[in-house]
N, C-alpha and C. Protein backbone atom coordinates (compact mmCIF):
# COMPACT_ATOMS: atom_id res chain seq x y z
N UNK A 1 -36.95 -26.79 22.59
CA UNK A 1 -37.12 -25.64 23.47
C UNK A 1 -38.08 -26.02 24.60
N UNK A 2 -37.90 -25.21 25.74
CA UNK A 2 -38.64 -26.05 26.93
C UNK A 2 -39.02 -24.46 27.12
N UNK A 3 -40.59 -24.61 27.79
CA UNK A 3 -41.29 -23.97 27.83
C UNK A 3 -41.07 -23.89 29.84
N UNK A 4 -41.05 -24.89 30.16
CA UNK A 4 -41.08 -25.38 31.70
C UNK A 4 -40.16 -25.90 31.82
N UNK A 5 -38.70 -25.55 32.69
CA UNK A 5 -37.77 -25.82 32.71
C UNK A 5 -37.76 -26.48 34.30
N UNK A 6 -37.87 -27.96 34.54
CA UNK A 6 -38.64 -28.77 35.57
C UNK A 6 -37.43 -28.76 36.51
N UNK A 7 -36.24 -28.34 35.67
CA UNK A 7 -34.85 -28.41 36.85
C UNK A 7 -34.98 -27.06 37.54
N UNK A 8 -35.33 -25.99 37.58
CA UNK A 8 -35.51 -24.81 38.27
C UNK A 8 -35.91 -25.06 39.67
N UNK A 9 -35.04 -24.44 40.70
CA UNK A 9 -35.41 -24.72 42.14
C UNK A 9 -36.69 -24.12 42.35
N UNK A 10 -37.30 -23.69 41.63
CA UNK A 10 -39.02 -23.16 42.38
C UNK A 10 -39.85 -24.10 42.07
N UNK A 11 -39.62 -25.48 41.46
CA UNK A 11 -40.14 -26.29 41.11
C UNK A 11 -40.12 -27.36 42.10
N UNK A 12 -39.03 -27.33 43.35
CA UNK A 12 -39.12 -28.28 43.66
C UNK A 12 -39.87 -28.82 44.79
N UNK A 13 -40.78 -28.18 45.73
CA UNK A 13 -41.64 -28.33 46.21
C UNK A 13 -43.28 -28.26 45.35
N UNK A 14 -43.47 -30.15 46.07
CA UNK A 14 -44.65 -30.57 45.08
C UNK A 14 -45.98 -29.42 45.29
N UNK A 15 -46.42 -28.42 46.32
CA UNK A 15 -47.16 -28.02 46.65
C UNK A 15 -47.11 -26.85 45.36
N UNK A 16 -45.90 -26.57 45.02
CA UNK A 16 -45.53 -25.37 44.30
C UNK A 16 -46.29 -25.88 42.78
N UNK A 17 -46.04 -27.04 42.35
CA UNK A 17 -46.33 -27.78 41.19
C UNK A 17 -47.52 -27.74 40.94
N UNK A 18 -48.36 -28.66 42.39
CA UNK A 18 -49.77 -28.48 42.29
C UNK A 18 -50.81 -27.44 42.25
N UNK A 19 -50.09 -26.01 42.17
CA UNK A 19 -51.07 -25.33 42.48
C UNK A 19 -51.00 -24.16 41.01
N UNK A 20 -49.44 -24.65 40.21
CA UNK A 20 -49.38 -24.13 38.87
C UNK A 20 -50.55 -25.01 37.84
N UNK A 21 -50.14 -26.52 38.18
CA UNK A 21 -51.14 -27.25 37.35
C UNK A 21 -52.81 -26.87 37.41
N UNK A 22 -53.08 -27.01 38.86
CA UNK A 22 -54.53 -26.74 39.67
C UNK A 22 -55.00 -25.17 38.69
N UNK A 23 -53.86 -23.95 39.08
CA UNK A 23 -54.30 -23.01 38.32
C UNK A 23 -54.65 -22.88 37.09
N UNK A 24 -54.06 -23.39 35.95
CA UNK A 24 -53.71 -24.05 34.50
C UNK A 24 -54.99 -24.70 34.33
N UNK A 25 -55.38 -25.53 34.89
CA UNK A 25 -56.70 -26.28 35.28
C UNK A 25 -58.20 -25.65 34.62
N UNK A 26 -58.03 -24.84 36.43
CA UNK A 26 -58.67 -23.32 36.61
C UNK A 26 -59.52 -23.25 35.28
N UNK A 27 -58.38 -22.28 35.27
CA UNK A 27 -58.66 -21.27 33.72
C UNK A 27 -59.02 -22.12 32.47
N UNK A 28 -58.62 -23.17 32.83
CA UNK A 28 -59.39 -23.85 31.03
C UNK A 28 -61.00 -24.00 31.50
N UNK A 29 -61.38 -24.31 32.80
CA UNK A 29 -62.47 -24.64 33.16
C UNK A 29 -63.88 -23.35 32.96
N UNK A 30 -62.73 -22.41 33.59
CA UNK A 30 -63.63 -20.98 33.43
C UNK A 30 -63.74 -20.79 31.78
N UNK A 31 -62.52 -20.71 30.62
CA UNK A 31 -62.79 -20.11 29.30
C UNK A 31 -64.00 -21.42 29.39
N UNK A 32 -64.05 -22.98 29.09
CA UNK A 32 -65.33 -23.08 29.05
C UNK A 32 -66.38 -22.76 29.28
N UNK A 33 -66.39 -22.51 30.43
CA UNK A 33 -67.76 -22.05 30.99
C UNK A 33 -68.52 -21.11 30.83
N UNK A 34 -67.34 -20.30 29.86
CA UNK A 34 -68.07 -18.72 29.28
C UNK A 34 -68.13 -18.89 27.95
N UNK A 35 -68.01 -20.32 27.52
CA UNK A 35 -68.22 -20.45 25.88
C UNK A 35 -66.98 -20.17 25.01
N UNK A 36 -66.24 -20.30 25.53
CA UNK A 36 -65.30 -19.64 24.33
C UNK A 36 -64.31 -20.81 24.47
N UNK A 37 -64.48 -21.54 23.66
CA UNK A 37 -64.36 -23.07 22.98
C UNK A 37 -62.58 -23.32 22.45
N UNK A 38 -62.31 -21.92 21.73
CA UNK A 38 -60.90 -21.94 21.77
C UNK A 38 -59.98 -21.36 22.72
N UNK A 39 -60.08 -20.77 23.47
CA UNK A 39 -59.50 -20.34 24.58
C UNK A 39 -58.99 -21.68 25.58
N UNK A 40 -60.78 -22.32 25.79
CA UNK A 40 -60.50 -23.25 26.42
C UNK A 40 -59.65 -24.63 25.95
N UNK A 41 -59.54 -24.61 24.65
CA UNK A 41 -58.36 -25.74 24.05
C UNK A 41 -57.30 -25.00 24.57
N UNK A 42 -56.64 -23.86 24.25
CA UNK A 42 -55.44 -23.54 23.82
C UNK A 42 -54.98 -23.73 25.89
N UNK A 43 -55.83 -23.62 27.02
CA UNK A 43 -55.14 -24.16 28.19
C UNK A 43 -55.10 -25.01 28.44
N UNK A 44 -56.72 -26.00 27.76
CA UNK A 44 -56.12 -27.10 27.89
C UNK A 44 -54.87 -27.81 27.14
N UNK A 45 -54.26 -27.92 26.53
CA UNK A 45 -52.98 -27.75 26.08
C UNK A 45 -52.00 -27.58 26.79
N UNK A 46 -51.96 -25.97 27.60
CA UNK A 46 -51.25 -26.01 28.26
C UNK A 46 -51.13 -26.28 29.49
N UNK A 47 -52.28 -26.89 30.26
CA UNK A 47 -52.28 -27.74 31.24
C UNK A 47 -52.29 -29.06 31.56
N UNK A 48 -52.47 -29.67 30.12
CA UNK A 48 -51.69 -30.66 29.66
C UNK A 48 -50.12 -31.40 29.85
N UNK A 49 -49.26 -29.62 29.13
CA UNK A 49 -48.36 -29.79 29.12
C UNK A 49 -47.63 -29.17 30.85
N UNK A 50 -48.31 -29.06 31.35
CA UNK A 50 -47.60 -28.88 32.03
C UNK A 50 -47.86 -29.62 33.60
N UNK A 51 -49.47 -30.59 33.35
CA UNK A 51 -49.34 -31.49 34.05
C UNK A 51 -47.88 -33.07 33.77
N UNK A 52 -47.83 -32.79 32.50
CA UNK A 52 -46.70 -34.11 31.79
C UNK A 52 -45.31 -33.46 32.33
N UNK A 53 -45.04 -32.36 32.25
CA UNK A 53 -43.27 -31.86 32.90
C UNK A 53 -43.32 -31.67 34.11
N UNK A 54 -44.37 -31.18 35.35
CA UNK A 54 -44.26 -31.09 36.61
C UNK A 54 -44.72 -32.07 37.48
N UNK A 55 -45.27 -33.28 36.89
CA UNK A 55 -45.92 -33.74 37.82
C UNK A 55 -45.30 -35.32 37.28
N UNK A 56 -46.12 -35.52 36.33
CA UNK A 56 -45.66 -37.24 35.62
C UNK A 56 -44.67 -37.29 35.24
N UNK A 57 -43.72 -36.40 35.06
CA UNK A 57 -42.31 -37.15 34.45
C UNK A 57 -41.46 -36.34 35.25
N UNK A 58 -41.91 -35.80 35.67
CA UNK A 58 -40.88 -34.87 37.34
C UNK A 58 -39.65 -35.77 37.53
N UNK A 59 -38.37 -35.49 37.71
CA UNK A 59 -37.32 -35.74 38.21
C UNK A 59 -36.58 -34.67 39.48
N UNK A 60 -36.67 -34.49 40.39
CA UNK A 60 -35.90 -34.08 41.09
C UNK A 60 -34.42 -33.37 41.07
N UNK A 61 -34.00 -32.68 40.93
CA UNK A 61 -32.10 -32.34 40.46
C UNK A 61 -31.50 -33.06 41.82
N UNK A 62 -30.87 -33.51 41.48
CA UNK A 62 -29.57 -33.73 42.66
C UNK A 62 -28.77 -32.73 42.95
N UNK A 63 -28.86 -32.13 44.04
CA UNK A 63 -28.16 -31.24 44.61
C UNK A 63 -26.90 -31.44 45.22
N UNK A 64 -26.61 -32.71 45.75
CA UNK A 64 -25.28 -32.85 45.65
C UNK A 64 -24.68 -33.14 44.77
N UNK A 65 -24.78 -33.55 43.59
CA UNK A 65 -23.44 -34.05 43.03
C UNK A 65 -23.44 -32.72 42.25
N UNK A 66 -24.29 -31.56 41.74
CA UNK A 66 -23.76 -30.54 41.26
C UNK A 66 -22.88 -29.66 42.25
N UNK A 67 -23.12 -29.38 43.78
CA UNK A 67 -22.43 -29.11 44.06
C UNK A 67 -22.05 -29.56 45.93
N UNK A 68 -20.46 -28.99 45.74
CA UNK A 68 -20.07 -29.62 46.90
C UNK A 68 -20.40 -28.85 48.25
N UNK A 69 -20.41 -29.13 49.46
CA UNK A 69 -21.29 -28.17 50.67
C UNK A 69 -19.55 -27.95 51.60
N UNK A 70 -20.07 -26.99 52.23
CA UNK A 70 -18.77 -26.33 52.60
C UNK A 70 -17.94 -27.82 53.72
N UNK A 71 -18.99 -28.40 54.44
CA UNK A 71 -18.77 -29.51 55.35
C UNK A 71 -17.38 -30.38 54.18
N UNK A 72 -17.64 -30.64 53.13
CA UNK A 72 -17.33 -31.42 52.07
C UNK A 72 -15.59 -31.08 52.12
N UNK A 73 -15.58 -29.44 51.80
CA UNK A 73 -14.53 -29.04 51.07
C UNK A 73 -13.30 -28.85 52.41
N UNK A 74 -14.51 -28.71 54.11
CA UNK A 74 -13.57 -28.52 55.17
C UNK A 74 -12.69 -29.83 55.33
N UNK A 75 -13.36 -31.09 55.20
CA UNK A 75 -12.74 -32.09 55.59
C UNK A 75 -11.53 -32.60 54.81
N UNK A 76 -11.45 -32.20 53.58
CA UNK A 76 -10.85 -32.78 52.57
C UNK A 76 -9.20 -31.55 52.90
N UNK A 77 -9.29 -30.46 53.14
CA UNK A 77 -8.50 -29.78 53.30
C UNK A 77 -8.27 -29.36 54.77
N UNK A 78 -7.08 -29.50 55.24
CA UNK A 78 -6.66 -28.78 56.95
C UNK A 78 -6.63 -27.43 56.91
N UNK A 79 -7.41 -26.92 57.52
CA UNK A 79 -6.77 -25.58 57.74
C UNK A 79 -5.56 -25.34 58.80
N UNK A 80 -4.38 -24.55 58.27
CA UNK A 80 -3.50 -24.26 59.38
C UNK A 80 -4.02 -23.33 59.97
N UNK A 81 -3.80 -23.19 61.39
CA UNK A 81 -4.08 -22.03 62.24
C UNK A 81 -2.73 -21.14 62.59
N UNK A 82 -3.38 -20.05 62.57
CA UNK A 82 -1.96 -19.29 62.62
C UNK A 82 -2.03 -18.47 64.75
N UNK A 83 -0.84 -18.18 64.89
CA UNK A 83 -1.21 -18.18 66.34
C UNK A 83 -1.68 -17.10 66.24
N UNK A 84 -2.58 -16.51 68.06
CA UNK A 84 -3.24 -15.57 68.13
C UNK A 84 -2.10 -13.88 68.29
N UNK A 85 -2.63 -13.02 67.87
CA UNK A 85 -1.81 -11.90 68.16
C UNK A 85 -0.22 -11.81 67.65
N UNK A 86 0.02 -13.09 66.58
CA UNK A 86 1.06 -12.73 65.92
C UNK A 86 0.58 -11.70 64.75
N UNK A 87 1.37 -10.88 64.72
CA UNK A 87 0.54 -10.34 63.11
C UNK A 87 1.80 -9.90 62.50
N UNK A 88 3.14 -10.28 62.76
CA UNK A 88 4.17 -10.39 61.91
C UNK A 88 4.42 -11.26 60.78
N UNK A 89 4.31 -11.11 59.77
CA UNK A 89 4.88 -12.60 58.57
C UNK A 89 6.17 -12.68 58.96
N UNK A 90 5.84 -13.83 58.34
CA UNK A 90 7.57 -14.77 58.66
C UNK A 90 8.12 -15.39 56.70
């Protein structure tokens, strides 16, 4: 089960990454600082984990090969044009 699902497009700007980790950070820094010893494990943990899925083992999705862009699908197929101001079928 994935907690941080690293293929999600809101992931893919690094600024976006750094500032979930940075926050994650944060907060383990503050529960220390007010003494409370388990608090501050249980983010660090999860800023741990979530410096290891967004940042160090980050992969990028490929956006093209999941999908094709309209440029792709125009070239491969002609469109017929039909003339102007006919609007009879034939």
């Amino acid at each position: 089960m994935k907690f941080i699902d690293p293929t999600h497009p809101v992931y893919r700007p690094l600024w976006v990454r750094l500032v979930l980790v940075g926050g994650c950070i944060a907060w383990t820094a503050v529960e220390y600082y007010n003494g409370q010893q388990t608090w501050g494990l249980i983010f660090l943990v999860i800023s741990s984990y979530a410096f290891a899925q967004l940042l160090l083992f980050y992969k990028p999705p490929e956006e093209q090969a999941e999908k094709p862009t309209e440029e792709k699908l125009t070239e491969d197929k002609p469109v017929e044009e039909k003339p102007v101001g006919d609007s009879r079928e034939q």
